[in-house]
Structure formats: C-alpha cells, structure tokens
N, C-alpha and C. Protein backbone atom coordinates (compact mmCIF):
# COMPACT_ATOMS: atom_id res chain seq x y z
N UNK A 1 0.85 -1.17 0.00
CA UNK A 1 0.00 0.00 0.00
C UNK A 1 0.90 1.24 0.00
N UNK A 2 1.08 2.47 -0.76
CA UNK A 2 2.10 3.25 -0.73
C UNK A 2 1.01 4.02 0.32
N UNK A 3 2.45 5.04 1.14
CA UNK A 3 1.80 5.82 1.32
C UNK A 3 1.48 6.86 1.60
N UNK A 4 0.32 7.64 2.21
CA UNK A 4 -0.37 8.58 2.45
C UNK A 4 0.77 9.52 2.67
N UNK A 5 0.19 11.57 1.64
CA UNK A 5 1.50 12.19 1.98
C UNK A 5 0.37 13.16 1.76
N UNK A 6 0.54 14.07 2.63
CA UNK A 6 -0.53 15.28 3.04
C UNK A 6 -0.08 16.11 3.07
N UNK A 7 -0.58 17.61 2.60
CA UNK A 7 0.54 19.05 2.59
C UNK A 7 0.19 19.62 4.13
N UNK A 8 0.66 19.49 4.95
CA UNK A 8 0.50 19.92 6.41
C UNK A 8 0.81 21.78 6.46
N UNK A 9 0.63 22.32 7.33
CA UNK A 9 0.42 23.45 7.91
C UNK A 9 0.71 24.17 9.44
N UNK A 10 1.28 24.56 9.58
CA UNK A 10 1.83 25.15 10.70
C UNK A 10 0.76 24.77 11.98
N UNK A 11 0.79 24.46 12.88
CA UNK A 11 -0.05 24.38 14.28
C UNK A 11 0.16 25.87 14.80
N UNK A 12 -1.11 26.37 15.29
CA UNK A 12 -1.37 27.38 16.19
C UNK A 12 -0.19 27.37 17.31
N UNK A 13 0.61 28.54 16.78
CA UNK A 13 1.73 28.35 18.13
C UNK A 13 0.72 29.04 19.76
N UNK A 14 -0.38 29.71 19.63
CA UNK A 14 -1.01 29.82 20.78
C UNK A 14 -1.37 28.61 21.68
N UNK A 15 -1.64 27.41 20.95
CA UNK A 15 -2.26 26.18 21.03
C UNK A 15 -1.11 25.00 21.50
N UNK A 16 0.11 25.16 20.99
CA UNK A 16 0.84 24.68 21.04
C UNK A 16 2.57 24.97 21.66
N UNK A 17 2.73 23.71 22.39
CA UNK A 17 4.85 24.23 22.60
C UNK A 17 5.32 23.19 21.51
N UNK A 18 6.47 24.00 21.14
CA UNK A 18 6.97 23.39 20.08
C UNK A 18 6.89 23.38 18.72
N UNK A 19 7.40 22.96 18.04
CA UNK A 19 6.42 22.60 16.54
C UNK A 19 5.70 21.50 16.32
N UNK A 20 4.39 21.96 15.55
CA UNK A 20 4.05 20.73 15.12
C UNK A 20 3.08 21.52 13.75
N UNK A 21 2.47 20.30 13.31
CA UNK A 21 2.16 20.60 12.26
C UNK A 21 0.57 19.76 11.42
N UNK A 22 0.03 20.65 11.08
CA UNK A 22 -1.93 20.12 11.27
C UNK A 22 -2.23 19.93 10.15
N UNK A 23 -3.31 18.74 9.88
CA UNK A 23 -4.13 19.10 8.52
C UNK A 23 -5.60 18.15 9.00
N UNK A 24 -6.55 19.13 8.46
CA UNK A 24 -7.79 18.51 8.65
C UNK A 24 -7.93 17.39 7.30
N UNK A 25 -8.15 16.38 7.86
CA UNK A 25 -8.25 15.51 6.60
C UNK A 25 -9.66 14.68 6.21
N UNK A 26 -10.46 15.08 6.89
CA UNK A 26 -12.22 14.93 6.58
C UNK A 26 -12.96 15.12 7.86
N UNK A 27 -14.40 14.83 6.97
CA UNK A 27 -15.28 15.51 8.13
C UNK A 27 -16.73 14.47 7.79
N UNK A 28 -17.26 13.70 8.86
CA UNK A 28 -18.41 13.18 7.99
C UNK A 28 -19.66 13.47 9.62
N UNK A 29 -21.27 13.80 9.17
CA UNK A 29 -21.72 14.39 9.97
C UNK A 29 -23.35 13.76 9.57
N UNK A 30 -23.64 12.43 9.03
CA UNK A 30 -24.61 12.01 9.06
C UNK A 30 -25.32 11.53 10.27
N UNK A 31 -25.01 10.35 10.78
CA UNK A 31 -25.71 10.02 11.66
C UNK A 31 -24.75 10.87 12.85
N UNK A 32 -23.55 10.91 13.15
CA UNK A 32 -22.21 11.42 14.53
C UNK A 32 -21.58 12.41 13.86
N UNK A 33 -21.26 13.73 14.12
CA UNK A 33 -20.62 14.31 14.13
C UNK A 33 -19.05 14.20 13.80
N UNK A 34 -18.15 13.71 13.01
CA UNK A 34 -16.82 13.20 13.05
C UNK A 34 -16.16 14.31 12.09
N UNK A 35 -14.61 14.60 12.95
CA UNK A 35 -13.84 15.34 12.17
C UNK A 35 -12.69 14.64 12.48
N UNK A 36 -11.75 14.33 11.61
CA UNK A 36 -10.35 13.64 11.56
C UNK A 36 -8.96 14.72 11.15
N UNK A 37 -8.25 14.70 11.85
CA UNK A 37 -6.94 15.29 11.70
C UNK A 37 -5.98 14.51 11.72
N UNK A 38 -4.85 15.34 10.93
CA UNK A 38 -3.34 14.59 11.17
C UNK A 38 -2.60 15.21 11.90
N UNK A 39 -1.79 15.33 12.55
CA UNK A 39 -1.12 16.30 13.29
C UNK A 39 0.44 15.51 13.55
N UNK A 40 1.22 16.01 13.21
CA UNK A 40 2.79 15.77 13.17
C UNK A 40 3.50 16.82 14.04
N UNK A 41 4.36 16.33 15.02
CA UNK A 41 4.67 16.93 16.61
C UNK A 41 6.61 16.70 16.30
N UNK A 42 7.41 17.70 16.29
CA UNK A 42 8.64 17.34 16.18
C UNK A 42 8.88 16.98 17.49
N UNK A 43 10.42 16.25 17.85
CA UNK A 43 10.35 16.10 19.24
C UNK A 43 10.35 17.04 20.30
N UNK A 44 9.57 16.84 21.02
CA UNK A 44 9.33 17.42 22.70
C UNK A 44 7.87 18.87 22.33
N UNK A 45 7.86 18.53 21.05
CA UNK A 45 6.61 19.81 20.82
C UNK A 45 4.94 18.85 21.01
N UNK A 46 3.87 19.34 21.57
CA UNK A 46 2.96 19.06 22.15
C UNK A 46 2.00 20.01 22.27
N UNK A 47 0.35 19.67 22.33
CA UNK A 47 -0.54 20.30 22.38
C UNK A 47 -0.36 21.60 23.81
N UNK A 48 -1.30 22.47 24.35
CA UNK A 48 -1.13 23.10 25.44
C UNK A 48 -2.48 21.83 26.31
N UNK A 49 -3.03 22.31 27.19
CA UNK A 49 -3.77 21.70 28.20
C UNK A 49 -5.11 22.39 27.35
N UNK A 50 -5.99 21.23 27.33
CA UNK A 50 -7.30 21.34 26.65
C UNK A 50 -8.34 20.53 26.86
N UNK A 51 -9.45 21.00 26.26
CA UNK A 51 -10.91 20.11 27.23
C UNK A 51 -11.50 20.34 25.63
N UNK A 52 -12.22 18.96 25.43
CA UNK A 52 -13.24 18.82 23.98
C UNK A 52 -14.41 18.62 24.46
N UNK A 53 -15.34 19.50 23.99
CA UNK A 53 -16.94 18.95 24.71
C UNK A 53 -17.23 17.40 24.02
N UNK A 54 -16.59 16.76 22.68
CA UNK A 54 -16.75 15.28 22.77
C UNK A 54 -15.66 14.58 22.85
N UNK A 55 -16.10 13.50 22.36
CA UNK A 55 -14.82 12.55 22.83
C UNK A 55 -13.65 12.14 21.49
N UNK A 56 -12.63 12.30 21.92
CA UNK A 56 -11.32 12.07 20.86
C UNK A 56 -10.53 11.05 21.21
N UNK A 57 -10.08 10.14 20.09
CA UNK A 57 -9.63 8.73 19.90
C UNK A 57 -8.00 9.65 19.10
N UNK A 58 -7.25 8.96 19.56
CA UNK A 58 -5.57 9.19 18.89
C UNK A 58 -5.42 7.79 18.31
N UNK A 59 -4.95 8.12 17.21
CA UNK A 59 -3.93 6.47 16.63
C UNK A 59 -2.69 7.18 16.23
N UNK A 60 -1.94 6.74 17.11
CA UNK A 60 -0.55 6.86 17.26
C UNK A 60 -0.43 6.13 15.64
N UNK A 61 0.50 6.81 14.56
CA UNK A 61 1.36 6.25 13.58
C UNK A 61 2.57 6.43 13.68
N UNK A 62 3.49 6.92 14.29
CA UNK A 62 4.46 7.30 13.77
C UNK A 62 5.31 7.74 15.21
N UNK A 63 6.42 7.10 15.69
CA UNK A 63 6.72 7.69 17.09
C UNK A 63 6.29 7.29 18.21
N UNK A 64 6.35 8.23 19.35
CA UNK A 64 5.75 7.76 20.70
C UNK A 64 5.12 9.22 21.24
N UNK A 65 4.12 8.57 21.73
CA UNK A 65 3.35 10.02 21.83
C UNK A 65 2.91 9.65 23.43
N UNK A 66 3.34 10.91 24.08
CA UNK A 66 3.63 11.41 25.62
C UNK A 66 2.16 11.97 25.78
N UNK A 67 1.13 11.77 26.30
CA UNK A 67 -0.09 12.14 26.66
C UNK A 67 -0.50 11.88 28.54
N UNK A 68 -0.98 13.06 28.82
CA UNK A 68 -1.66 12.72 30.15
C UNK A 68 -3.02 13.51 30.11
N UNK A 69 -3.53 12.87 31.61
CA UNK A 69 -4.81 13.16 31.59
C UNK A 69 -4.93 13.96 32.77
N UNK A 70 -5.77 14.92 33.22
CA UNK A 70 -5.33 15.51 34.65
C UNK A 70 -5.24 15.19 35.51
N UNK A 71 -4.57 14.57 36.45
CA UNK A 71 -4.80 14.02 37.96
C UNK A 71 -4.11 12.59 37.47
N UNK A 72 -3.37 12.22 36.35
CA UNK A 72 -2.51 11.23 36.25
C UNK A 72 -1.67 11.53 36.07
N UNK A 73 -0.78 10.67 35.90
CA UNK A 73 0.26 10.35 35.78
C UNK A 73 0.71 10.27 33.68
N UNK A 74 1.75 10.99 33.30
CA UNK A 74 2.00 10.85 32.36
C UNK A 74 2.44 9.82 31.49
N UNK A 75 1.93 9.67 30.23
CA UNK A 75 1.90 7.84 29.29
C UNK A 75 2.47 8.14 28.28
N UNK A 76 2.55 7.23 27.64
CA UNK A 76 3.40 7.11 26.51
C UNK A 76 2.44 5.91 25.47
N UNK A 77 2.38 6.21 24.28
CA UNK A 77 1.76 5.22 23.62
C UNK A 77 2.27 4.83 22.11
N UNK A 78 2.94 3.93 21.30
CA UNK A 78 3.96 3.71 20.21
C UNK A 78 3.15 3.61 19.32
N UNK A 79 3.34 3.79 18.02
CA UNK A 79 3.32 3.41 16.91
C UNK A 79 1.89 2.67 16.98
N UNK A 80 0.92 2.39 16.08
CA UNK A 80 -0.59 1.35 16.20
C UNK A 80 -1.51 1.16 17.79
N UNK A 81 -0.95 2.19 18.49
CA UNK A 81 -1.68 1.89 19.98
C UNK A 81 -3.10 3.37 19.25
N UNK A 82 -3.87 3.06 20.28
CA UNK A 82 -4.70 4.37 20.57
C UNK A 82 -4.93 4.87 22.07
N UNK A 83 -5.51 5.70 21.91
CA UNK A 83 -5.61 6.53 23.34
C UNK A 83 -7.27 7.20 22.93
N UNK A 84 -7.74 7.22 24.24
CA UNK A 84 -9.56 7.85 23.99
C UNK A 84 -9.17 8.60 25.50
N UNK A 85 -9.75 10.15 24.89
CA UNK A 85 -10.28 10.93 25.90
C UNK A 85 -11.70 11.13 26.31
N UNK A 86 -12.02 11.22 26.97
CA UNK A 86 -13.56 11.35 26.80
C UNK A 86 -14.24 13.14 27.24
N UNK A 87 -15.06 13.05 26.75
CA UNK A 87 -15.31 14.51 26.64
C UNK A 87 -15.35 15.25 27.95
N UNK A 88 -15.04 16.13 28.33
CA UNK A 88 -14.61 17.27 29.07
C UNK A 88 -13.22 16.84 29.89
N UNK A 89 -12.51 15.57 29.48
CA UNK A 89 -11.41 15.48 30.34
C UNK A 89 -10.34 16.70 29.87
N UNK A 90 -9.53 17.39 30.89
CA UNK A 90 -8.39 18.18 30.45
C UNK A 90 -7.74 17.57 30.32
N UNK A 91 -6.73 17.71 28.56
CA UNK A 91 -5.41 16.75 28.99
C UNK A 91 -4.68 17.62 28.03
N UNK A 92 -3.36 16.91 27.59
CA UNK A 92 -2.32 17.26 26.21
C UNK A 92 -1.78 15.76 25.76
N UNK A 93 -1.15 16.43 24.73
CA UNK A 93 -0.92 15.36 24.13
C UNK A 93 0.37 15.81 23.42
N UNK A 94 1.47 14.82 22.46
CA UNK A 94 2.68 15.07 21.91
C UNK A 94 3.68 14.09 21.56
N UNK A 95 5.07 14.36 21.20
CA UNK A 95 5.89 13.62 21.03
C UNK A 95 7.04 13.45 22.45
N UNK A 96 7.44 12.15 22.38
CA UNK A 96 8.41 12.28 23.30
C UNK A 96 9.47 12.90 22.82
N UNK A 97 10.58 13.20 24.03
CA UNK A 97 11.96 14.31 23.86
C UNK A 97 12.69 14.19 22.34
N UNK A 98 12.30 12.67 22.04
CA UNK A 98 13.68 12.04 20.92
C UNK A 98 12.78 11.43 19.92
N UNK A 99 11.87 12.06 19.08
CA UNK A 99 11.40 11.42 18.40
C UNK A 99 10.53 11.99 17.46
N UNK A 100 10.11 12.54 16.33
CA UNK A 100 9.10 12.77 15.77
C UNK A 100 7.98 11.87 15.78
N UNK A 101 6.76 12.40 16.20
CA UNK A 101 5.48 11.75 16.30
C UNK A 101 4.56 12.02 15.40
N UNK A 102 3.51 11.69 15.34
CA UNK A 102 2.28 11.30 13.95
C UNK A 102 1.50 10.80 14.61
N UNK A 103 0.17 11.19 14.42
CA UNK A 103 -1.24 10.77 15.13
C UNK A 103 -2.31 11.33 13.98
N UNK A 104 -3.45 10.21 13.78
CA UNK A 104 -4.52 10.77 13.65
C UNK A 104 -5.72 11.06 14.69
N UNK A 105 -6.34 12.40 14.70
CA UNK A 105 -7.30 12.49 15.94
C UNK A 105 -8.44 12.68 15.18
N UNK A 106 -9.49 11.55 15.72
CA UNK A 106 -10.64 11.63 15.49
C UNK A 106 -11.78 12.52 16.82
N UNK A 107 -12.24 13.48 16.47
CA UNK A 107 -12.85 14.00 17.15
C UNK A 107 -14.28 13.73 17.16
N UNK A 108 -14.99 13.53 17.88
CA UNK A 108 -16.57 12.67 17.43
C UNK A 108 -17.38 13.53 18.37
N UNK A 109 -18.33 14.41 17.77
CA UNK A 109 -19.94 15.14 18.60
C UNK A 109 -18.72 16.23 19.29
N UNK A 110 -17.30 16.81 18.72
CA UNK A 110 -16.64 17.60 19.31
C UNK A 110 -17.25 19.19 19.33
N UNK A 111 -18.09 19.74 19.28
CA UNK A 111 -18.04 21.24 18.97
C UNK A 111 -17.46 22.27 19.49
N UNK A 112 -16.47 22.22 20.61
CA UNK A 112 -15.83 22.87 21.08
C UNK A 112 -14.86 22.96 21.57
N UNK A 113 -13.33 22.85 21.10
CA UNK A 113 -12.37 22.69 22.53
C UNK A 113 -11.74 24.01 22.81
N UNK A 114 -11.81 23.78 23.90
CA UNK A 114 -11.32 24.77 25.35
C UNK A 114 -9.78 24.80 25.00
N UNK A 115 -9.12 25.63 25.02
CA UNK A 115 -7.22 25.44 24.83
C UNK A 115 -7.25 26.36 26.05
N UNK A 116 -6.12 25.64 26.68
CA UNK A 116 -5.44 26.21 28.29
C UNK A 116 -4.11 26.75 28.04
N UNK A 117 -3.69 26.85 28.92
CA UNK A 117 -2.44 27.37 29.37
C UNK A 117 -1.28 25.94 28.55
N UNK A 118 -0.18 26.39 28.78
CA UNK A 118 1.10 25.55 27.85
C UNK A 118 1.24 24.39 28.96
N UNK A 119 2.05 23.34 28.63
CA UNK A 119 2.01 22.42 29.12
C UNK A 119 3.66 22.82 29.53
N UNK A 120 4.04 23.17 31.08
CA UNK A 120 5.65 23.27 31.22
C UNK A 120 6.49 22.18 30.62
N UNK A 121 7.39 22.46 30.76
CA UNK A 121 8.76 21.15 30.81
C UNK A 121 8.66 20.59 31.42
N UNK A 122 8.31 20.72 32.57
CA UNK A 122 8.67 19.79 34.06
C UNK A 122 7.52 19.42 33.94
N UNK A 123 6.29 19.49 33.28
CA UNK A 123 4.86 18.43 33.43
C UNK A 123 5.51 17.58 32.42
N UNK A 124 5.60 17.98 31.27
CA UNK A 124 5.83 17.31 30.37
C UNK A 124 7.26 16.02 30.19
N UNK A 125 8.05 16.27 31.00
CA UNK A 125 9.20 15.45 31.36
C UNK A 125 8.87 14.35 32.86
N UNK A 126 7.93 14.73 33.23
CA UNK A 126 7.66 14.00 34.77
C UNK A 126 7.37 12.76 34.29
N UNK A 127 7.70 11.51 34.87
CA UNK A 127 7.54 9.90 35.23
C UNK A 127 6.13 9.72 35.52
C-alpha cells in the first residue's frame, strides 16, 4: 500500500509548545458528528492543556506520543496503539523528547475545545 503524503500546515503556536504541524483531513456528519486530523509533533513539541466537549480517539502512527490526563500520571503510547479521551477530560498530548510523532485524531460530537495554558517542561518530562 504506498503511502499517504498530506501538505501539512503550521499548528497554532497559541495552542501549542513546540512545533508541530496540522491538517484537517475529513469531516463526515450524518448520523455522529466526526472530524479527523493529522497532526505531526517534532520532538518534545505538544498540544497546550485542553478540554473537547466530545470525545477524541488518537492512533498513534508514527513515534511515541507522551499524553496525560489531569490528575494522572504521564503515558506514553507507540506506533498502532490508541488513546480515547472522553469529553470534558483536560489533557495534552505530543511527542516524546527524541522522536518525531504522527497521530490521527478523530474527534466525534466535538463542537468545542477549550485550549489552556502551555504544558511546562517539568509536566511534560515528569515519570
């Protein structure tokens, strides 16, 4: 299967530490609400702290992607794993220190996310 190569776009540096880099890549709204993104995170760059009024599924492609949820403890998830937030949890999401990362995020019944404050170093490096 060759593959998939998308013209990406700068990420909201308000939204974001680091670089990374976005593309909306469909939207389907018959029976659920669904919008899909790609989002490419160089290493140690990551979302800020954010809340979706629905719920968002990650499929890690590419890398290892450093995600926590509030009141946990910070994860890590490789290459074919996923991760589900569920709607109003605060979290972030990203690449680890040494690695370029790749995720698609499916956002489902999302109409709103909340963007917070940046995610420090020291959250983002913590065990």
């Amino acid at each position: 299967m060759p593959e998939l190569v998308w013209t990406l776009s700068a990420a909201d540096p308000k939204n974001f530490v680091g670089n990374a880099h976005t593309r909306v890549v469909g939207s389907a709204g018959d029976e659920v609400d669904v919008k899909l993104y790609y989002v490419q995170f160089e290493p140690a760059a990551r979302t800020n702290w954010h809340i979706h009024s629905g719920e968002q599924i990650l499929v890690v492609t590419r890398g290892r992607c450093r995600y926590q949820r509030e009141g946990e403890a910070v994860r890590e998830a490789t290459s074919g794993r996923s991760i589900r937030f569920a709607p109003g949890v605060r979290h972030w999401h990203g690449a680890a220190d040494d690695v370029t990362t790749e995720h698609v995020a499916i956002n489902i019944e999302n109409e709103d996310t909340t963007w917070l404050e940046p995610v420090t170093d020291a959250v983002f490096a913590a065990e």
